[in-house]
PDB file of N, CA and C in Angstrom:
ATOM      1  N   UNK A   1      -4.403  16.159   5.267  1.00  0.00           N
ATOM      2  CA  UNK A   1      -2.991  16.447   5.195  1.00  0.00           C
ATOM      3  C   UNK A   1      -2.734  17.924   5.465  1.00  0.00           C
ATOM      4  N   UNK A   2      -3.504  18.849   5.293  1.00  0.00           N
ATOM      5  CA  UNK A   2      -3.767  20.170   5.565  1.00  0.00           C
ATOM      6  C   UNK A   2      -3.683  20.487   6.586  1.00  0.00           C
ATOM      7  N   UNK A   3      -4.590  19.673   7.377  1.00  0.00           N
ATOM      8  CA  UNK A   3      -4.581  19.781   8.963  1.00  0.00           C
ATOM      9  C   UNK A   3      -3.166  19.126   9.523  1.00  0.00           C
ATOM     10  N   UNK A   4      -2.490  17.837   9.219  1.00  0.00           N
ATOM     11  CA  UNK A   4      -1.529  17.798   9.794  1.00  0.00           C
ATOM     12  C   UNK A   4       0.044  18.888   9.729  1.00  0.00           C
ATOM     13  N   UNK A   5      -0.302  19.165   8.454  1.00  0.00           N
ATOM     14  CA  UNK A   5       0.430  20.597   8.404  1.00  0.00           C
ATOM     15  C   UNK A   5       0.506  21.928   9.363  1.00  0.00           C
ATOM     16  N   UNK A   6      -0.997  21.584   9.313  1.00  0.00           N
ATOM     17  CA  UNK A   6      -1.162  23.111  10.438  1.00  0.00           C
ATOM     18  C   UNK A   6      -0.285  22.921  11.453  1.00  0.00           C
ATOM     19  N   UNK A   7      -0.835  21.589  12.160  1.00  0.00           N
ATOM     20  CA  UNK A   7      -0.345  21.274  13.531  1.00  0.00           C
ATOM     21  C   UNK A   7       1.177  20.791  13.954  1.00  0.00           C
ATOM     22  N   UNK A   8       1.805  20.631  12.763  1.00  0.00           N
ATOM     23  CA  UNK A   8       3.110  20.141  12.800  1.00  0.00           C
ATOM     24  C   UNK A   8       3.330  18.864  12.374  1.00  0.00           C
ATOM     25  N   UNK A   9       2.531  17.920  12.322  1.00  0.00           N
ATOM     26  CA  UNK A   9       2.552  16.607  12.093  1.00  0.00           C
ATOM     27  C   UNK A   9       3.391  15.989  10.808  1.00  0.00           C
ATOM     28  N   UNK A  10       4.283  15.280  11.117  1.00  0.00           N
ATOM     29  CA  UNK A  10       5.202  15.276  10.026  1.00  0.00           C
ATOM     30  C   UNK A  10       4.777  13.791   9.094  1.00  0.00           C
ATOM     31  N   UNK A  11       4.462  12.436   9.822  1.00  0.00           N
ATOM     32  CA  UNK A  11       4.766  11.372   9.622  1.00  0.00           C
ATOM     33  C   UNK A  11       3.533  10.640   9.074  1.00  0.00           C
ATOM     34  N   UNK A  12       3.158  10.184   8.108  1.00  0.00           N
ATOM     35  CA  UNK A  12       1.785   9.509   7.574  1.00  0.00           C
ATOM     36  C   UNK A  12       2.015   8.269   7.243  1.00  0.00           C
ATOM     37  N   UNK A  13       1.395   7.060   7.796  1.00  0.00           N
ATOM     38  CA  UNK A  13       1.269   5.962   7.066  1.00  0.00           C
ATOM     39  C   UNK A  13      -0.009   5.089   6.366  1.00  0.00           C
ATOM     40  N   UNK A  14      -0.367   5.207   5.103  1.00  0.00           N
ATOM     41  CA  UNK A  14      -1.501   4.663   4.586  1.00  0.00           C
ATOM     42  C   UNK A  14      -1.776   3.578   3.698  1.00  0.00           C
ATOM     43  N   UNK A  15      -3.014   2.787   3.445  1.00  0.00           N
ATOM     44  CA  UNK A  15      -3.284   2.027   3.033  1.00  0.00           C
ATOM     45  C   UNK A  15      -3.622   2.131   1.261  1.00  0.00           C
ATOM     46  N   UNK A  16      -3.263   1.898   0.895  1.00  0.00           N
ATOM     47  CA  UNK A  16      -3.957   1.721  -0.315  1.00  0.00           C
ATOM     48  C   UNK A  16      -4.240   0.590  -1.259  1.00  0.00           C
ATOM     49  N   UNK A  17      -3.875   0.306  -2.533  1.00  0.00           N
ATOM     50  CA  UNK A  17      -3.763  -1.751  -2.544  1.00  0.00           C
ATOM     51  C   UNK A  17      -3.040  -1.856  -3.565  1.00  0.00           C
ATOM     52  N   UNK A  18      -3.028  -3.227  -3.621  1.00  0.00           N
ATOM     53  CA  UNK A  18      -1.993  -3.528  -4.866  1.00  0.00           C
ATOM     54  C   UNK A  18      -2.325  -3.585  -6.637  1.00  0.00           C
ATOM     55  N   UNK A  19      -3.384  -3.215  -6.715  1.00  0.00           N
ATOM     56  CA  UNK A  19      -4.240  -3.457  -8.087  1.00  0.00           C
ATOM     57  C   UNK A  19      -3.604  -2.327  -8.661  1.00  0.00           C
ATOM     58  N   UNK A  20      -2.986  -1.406  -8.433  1.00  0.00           N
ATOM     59  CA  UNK A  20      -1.897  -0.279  -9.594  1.00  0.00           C
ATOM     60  C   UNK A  20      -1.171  -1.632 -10.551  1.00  0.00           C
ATOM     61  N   UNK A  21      -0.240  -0.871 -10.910  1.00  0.00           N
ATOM     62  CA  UNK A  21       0.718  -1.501 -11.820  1.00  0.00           C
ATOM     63  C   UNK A  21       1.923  -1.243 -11.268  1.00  0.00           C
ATOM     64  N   UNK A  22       2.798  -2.814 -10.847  1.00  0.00           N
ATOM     65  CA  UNK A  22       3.915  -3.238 -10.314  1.00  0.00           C
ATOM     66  C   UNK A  22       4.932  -3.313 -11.350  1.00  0.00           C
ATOM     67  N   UNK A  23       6.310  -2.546 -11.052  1.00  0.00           N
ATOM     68  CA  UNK A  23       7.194  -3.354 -11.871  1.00  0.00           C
ATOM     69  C   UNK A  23       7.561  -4.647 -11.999  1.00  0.00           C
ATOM     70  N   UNK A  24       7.391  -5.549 -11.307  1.00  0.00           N
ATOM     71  CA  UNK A  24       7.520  -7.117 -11.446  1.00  0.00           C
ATOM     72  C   UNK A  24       6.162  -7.671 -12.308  1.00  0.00           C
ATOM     73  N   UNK A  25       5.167  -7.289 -12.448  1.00  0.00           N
ATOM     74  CA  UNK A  25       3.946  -7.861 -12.569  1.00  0.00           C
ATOM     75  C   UNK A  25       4.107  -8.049 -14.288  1.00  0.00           C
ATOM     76  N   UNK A  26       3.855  -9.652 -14.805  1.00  0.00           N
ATOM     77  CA  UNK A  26       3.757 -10.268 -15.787  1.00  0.00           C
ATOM     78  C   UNK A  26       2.823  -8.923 -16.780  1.00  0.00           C
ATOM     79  N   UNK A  27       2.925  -9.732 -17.946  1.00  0.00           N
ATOM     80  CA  UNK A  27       1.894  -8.777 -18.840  1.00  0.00           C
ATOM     81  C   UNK A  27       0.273  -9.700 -18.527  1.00  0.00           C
ATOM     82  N   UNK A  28       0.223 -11.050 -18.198  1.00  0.00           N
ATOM     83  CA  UNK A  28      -1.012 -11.309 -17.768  1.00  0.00           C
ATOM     84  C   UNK A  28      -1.194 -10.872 -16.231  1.00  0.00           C
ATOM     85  N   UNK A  29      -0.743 -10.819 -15.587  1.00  0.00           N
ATOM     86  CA  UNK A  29      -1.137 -10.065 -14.539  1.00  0.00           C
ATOM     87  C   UNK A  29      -1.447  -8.483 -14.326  1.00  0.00           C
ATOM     88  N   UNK A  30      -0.884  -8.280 -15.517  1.00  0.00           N
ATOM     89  CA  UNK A  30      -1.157  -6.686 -16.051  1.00  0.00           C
ATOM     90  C   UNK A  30      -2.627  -6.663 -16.198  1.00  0.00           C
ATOM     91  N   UNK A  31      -3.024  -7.130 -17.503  1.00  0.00           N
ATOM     92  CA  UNK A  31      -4.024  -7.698 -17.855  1.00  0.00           C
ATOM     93  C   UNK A  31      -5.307  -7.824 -17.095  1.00  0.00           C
ATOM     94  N   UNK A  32      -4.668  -8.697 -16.048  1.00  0.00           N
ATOM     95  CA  UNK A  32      -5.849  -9.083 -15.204  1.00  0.00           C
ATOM     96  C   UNK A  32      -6.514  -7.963 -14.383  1.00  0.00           C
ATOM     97  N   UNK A  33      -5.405  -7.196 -13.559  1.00  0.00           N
ATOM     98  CA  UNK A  33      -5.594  -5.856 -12.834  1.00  0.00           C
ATOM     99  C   UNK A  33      -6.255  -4.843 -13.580  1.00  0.00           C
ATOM    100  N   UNK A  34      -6.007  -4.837 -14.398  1.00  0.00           N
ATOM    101  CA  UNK A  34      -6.722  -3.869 -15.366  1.00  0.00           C
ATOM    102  C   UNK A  34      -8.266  -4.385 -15.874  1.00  0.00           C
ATOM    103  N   UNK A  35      -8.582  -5.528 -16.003  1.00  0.00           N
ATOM    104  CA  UNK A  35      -9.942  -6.217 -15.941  1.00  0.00           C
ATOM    105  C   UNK A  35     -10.446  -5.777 -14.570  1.00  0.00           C
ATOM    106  N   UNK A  36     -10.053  -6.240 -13.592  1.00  0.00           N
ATOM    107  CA  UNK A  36     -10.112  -6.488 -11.843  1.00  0.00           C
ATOM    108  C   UNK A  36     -10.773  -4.786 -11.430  1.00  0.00           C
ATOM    109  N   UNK A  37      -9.794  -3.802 -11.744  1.00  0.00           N
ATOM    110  CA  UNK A  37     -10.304  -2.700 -11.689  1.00  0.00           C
ATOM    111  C   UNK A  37     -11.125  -2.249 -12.646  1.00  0.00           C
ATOM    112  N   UNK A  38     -11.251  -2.367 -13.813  1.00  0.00           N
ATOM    113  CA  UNK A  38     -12.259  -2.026 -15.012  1.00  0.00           C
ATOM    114  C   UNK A  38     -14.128  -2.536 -14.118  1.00  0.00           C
ATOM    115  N   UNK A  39     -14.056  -3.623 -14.075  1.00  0.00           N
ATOM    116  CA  UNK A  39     -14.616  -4.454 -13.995  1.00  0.00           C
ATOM    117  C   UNK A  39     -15.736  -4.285 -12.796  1.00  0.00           C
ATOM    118  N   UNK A  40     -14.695  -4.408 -11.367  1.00  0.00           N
ATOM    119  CA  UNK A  40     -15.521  -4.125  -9.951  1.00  0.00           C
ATOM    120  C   UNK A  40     -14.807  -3.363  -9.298  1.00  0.00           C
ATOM    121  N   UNK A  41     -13.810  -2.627  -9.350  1.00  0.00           N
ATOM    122  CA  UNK A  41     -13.338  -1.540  -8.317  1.00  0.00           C
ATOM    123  C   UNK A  41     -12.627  -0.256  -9.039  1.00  0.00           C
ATOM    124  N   UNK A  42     -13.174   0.133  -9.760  1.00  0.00           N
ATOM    125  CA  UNK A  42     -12.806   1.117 -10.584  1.00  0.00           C
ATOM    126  C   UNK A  42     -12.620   2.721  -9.453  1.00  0.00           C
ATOM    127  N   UNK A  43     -13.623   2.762  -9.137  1.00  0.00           N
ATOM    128  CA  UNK A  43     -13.827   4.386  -8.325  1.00  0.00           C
ATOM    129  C   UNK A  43     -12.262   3.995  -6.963  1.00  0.00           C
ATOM    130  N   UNK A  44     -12.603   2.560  -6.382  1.00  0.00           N
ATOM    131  CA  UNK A  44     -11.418   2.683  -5.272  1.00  0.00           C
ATOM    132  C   UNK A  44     -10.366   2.688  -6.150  1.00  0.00           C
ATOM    133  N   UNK A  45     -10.212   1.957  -6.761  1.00  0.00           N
ATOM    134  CA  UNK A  45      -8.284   1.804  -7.203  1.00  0.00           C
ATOM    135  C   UNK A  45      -8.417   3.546  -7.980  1.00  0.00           C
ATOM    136  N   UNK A  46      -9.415   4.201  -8.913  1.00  0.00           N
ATOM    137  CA  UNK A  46      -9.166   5.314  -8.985  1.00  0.00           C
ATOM    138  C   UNK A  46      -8.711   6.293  -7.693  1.00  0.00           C
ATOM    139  N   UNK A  47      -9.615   6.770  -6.934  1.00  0.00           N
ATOM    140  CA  UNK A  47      -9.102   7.224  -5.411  1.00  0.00           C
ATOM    141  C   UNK A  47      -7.910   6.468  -5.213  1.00  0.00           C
ATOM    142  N   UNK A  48      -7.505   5.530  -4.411  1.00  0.00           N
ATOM    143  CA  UNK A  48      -6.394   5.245  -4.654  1.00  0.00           C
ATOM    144  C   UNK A  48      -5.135   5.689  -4.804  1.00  0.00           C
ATOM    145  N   UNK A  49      -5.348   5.922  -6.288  1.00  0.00           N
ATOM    146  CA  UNK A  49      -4.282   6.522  -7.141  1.00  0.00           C
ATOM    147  C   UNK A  49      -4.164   8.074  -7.084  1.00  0.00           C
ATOM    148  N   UNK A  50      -5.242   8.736  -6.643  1.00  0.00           N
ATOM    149  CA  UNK A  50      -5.026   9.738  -6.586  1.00  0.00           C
ATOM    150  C   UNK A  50      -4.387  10.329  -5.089  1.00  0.00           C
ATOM    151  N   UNK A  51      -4.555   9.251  -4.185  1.00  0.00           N
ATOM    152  CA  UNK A  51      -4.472   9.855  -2.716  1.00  0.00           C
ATOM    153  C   UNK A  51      -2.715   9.248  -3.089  1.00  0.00           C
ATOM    154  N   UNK A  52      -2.072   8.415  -3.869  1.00  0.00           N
ATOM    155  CA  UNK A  52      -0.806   8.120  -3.795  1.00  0.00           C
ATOM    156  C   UNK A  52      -0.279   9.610  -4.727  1.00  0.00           C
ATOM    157  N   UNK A  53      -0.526  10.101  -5.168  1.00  0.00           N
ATOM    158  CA  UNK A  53      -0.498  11.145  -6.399  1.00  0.00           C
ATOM    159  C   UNK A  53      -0.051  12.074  -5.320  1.00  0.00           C
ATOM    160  N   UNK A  54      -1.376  12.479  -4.793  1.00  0.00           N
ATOM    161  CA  UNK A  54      -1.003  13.442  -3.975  1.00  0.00           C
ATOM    162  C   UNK A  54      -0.248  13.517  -2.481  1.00  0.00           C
ATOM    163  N   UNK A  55       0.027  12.151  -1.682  1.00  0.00           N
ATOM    164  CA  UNK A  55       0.698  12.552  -1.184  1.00  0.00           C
ATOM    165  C   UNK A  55       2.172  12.741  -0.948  1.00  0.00           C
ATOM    166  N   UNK A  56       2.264  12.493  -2.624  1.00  0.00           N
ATOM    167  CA  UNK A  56       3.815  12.810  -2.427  1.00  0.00           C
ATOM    168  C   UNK A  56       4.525  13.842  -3.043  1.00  0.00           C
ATOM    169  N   UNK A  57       3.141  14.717  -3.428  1.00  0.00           N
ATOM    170  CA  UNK A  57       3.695  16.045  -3.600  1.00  0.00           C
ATOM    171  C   UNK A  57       3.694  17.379  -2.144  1.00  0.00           C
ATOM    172  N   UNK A  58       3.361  16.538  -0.723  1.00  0.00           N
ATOM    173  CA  UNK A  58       3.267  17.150   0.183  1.00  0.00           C
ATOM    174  C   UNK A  58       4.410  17.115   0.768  1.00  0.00           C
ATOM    175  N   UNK A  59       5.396  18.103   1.510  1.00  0.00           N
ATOM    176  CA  UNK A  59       6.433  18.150   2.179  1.00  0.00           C
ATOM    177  C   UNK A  59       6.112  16.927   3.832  1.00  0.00           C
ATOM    178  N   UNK A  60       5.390  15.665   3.822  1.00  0.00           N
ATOM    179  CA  UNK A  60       5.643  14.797   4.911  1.00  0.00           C
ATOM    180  C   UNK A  60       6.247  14.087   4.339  1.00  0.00           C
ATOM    181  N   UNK A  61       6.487  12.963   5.803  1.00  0.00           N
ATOM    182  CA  UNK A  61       7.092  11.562   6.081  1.00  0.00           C
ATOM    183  C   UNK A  61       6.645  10.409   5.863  1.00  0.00           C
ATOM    184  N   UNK A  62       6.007  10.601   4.336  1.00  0.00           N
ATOM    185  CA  UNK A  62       4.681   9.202   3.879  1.00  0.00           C
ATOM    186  C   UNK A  62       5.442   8.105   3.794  1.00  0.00           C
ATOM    187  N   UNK A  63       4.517   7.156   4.316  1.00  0.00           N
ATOM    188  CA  UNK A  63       4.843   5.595   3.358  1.00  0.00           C
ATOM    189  C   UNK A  63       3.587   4.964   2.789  1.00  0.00           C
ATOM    190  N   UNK A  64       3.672   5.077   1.796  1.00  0.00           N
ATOM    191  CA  UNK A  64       1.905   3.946   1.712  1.00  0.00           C
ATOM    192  C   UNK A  64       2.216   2.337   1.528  1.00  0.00           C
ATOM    193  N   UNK A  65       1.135   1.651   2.184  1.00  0.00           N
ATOM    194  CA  UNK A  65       1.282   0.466   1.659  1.00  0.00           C
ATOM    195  C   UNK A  65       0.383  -0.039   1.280  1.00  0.00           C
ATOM    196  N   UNK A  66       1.027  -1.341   0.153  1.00  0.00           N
ATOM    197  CA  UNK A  66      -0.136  -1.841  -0.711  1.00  0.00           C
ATOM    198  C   UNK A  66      -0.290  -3.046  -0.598  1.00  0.00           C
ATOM    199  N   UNK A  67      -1.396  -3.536   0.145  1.00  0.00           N
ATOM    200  CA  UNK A  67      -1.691  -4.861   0.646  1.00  0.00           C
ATOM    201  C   UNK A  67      -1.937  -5.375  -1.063  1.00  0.00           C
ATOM    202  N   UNK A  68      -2.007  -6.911  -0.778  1.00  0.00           N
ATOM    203  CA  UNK A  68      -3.134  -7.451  -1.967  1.00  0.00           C
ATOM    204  C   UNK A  68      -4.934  -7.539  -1.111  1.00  0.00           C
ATOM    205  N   UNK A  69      -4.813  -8.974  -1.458  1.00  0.00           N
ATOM    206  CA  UNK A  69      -6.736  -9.291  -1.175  1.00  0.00           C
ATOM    207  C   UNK A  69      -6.151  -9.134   0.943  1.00  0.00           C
ATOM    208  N   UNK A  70      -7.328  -9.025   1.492  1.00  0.00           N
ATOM    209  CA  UNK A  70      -7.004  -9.076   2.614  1.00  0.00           C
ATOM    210  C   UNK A  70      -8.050  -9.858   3.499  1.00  0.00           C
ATOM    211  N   UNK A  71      -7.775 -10.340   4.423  1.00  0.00           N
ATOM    212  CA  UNK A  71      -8.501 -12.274   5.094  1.00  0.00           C
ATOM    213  C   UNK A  71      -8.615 -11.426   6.697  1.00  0.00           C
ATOM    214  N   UNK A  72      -9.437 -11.892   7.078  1.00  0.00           N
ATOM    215  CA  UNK A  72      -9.407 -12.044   8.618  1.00  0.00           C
ATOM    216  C   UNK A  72      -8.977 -12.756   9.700  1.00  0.00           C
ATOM    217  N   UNK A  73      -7.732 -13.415   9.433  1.00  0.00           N
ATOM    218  CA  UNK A  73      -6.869 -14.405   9.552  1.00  0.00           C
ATOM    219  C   UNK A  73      -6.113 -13.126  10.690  1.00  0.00           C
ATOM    220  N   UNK A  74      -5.495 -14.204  12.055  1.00  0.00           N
ATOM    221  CA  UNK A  74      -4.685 -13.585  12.855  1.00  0.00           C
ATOM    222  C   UNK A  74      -3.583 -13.251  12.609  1.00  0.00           C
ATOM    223  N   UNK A  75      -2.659 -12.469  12.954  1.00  0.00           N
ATOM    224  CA  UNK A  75      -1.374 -11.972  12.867  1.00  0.00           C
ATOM    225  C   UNK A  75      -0.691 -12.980  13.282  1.00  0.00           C
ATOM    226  N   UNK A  76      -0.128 -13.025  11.945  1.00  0.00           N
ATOM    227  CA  UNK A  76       1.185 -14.413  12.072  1.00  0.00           C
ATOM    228  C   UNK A  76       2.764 -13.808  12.118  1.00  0.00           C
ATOM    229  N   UNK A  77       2.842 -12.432  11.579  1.00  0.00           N
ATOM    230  CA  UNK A  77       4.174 -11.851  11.943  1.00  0.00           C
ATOM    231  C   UNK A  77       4.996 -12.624  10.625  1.00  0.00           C
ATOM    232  N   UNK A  78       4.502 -13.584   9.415  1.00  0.00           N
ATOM    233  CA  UNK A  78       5.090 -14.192   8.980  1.00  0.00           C
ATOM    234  C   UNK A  78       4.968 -13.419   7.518  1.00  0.00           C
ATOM    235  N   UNK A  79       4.280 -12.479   7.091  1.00  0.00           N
ATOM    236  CA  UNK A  79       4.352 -11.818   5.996  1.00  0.00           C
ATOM    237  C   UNK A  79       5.912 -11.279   5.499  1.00  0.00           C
ATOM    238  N   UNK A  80       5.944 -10.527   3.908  1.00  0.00           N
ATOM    239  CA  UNK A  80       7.029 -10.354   3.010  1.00  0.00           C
ATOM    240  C   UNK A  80       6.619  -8.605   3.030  1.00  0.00           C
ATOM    241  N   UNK A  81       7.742  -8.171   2.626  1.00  0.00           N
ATOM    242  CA  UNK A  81       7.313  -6.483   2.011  1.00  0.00           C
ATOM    243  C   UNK A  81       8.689  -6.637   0.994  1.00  0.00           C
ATOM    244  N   UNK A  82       7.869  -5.310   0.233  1.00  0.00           N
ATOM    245  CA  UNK A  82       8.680  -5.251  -1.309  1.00  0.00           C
ATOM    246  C   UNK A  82       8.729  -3.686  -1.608  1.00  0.00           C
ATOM    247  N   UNK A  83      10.167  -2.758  -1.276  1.00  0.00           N
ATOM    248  CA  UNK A  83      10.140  -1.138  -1.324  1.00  0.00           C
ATOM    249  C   UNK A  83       9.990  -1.600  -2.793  1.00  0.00           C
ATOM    250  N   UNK A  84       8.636  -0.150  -3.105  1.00  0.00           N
ATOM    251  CA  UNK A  84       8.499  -0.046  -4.739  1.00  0.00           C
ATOM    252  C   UNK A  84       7.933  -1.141  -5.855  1.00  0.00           C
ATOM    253  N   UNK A  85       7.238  -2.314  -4.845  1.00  0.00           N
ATOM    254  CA  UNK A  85       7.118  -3.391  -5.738  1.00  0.00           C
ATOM    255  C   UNK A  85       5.899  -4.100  -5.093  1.00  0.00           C
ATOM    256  N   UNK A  86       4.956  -4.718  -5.594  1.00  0.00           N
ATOM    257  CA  UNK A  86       4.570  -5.565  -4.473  1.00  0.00           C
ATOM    258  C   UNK A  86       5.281  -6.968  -4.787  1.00  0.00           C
ATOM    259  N   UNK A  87       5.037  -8.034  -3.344  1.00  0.00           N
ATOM    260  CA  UNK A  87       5.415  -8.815  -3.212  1.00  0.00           C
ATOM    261  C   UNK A  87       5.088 -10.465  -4.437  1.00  0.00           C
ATOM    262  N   UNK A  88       6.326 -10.737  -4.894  1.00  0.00           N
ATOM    263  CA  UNK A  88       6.589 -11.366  -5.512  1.00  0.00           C
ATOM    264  C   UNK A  88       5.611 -12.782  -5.213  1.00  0.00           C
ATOM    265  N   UNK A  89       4.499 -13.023  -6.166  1.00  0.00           N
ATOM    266  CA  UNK A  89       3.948 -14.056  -5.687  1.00  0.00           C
ATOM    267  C   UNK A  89       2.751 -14.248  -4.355  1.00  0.00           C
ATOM    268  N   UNK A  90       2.607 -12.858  -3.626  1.00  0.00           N
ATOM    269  CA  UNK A  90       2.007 -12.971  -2.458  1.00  0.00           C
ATOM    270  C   UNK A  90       0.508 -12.388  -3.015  1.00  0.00           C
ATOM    271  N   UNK A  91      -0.336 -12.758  -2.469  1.00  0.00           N
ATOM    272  CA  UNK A  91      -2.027 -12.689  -2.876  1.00  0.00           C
ATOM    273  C   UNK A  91      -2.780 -12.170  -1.985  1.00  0.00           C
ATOM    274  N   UNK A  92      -2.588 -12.313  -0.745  1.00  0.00           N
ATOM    275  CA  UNK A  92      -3.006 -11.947   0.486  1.00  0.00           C
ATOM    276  C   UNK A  92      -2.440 -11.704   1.477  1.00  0.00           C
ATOM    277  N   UNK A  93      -2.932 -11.391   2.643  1.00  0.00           N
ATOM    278  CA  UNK A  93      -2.460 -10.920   4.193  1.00  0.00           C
ATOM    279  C   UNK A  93      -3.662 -10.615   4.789  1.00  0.00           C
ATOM    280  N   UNK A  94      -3.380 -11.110   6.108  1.00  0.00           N
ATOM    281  CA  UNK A  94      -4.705 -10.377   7.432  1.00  0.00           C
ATOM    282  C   UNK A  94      -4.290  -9.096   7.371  1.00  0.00           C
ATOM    283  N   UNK A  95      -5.674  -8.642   7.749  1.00  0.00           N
ATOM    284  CA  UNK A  95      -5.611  -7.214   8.092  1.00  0.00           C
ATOM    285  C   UNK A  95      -4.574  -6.859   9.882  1.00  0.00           C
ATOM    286  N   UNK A  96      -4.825  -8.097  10.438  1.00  0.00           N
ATOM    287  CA  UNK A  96      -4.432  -8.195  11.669  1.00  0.00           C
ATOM    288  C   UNK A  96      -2.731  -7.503  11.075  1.00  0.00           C
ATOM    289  N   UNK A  97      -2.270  -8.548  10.353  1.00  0.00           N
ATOM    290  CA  UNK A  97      -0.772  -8.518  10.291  1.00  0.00           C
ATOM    291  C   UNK A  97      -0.462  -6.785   9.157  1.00  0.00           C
ATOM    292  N   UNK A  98      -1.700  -6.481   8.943  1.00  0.00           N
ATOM    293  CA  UNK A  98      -1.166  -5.625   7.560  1.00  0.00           C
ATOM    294  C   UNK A  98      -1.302  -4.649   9.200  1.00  0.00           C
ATOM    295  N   UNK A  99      -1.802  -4.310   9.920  1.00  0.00           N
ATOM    296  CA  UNK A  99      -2.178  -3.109  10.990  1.00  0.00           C
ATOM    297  C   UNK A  99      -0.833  -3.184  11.673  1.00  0.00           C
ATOM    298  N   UNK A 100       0.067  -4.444  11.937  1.00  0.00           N
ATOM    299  CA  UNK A 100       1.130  -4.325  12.545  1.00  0.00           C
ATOM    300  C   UNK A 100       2.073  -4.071  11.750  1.00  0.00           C
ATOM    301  N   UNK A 101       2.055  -4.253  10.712  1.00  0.00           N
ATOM    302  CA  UNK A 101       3.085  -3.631  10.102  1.00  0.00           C
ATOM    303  C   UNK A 101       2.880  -1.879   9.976  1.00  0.00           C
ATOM    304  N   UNK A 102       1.881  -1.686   9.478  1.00  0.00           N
ATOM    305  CA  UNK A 102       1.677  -0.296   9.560  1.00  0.00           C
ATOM    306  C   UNK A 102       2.367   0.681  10.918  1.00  0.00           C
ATOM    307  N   UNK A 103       2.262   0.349  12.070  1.00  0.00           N
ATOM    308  CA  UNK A 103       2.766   0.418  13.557  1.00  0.00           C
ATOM    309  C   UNK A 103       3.888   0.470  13.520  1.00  0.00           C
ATOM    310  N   UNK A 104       4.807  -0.947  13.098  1.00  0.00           N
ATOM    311  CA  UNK A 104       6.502  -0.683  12.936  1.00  0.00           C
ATOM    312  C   UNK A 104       6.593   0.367  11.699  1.00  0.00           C
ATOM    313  N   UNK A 105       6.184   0.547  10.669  1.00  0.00           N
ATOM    314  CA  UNK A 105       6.630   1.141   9.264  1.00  0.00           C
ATOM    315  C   UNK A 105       6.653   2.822  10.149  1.00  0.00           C
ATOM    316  N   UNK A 106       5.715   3.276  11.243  1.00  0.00           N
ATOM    317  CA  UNK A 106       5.259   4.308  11.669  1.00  0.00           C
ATOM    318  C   UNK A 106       6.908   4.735  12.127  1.00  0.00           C
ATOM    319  N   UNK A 107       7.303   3.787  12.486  1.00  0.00           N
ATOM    320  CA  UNK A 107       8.613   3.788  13.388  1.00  0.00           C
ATOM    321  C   UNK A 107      10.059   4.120  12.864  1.00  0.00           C
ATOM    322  N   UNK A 108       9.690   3.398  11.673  1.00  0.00           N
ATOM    323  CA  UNK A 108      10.650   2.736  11.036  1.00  0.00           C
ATOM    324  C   UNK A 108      10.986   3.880   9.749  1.00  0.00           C
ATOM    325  N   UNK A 109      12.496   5.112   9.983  1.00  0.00           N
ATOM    326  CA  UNK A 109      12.581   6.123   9.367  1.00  0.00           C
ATOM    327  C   UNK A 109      12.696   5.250   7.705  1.00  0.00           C
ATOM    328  N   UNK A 110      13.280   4.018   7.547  1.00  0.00           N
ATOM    329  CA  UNK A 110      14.003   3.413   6.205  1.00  0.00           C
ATOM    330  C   UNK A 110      12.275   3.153   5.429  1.00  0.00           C
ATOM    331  N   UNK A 111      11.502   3.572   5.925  1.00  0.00           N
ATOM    332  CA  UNK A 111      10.205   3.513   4.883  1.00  0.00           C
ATOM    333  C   UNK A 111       9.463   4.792   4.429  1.00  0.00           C
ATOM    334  N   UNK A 112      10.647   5.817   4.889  1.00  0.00           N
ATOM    335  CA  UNK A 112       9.517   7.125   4.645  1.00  0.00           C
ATOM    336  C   UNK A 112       9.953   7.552   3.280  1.00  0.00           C
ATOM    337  N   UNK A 113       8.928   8.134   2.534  1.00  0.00           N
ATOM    338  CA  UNK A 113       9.133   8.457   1.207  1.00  0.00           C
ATOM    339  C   UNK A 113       9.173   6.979   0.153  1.00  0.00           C
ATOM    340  N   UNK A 114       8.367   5.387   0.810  1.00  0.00           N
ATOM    341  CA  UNK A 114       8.270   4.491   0.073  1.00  0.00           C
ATOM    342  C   UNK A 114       6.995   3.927  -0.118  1.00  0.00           C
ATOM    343  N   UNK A 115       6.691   3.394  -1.174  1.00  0.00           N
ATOM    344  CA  UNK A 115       5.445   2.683  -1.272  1.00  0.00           C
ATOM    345  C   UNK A 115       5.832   0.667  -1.249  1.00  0.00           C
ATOM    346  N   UNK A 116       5.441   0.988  -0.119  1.00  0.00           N
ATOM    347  CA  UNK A 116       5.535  -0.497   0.254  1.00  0.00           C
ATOM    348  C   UNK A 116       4.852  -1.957  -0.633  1.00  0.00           C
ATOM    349  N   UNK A 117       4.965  -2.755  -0.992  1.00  0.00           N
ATOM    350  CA  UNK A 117       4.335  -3.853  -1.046  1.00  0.00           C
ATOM    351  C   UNK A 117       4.280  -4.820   0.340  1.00  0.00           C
ATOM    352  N   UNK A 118       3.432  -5.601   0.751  1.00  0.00           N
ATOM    353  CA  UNK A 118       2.828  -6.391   1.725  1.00  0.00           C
ATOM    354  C   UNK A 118       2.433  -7.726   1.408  1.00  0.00           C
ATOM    355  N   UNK A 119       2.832  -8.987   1.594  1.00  0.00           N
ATOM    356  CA  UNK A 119       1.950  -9.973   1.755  1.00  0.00           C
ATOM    357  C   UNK A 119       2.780 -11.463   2.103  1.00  0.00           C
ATOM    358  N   UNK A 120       2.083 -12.494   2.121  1.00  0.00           N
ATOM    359  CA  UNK A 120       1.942 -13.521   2.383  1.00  0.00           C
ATOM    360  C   UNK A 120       3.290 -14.293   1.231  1.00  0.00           C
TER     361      UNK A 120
END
């Protein structure tokens, strides 16, 4: 982010996932995420959280988004997004379809400064 500073680069769009804590998300689904990361992905969902931390104390044009589980399934164009939330009920998405969205979101000024939800 340093470097895109140098160079002028205003606009970032990144990946990160949905295992944080959602405002929609049940108290057992709380629960579970917090097992889920305890459990087997502790260091990523930590990183994670820190790369969402920090990039929004940088003067760019971020959006991050937060897939759930992700399939190798083709781009169906048929996925949901949720500003500030992830998607209600959705579990998965191809990476195919999560990369095209990333592409329009690049585009798309109504996502900068949001953390997206993504899925199925």
């Amino acid at each position: 982010m340093d470097a895109m500073a140098r160079q002028g680069v205003r606009r970032i769009v990144v990946v990160t996932n949905a295992l944080g804590d959602q405002p929609s998300d049940t108290t057992p689904q709380r629960l579970l995420k917090r097992l889920v990361r305890r459990i087997f992905l502790e260091a990523a969902c930590r990183d994670a959280r820190l790369l969402e931390r920090e990039i929004r104390t940088r003067d760019l044009d971020w959006t991050v988004v937060q897939p759930p589980r992700l399939t190798n399934g083709a781009a169906t164009g048929a996925y949901r997004t949720a500003a500030g939330d992830a998607v209600r009920g959705g579990v998965r998405i191809s990476r195919a379809d999560l990369a095209g969205y990333m592409l329009k979101a690049l585009e798309d000024p109504g996502t900068v400064h949001s953390m997206i939800g993504i899925a199925y």
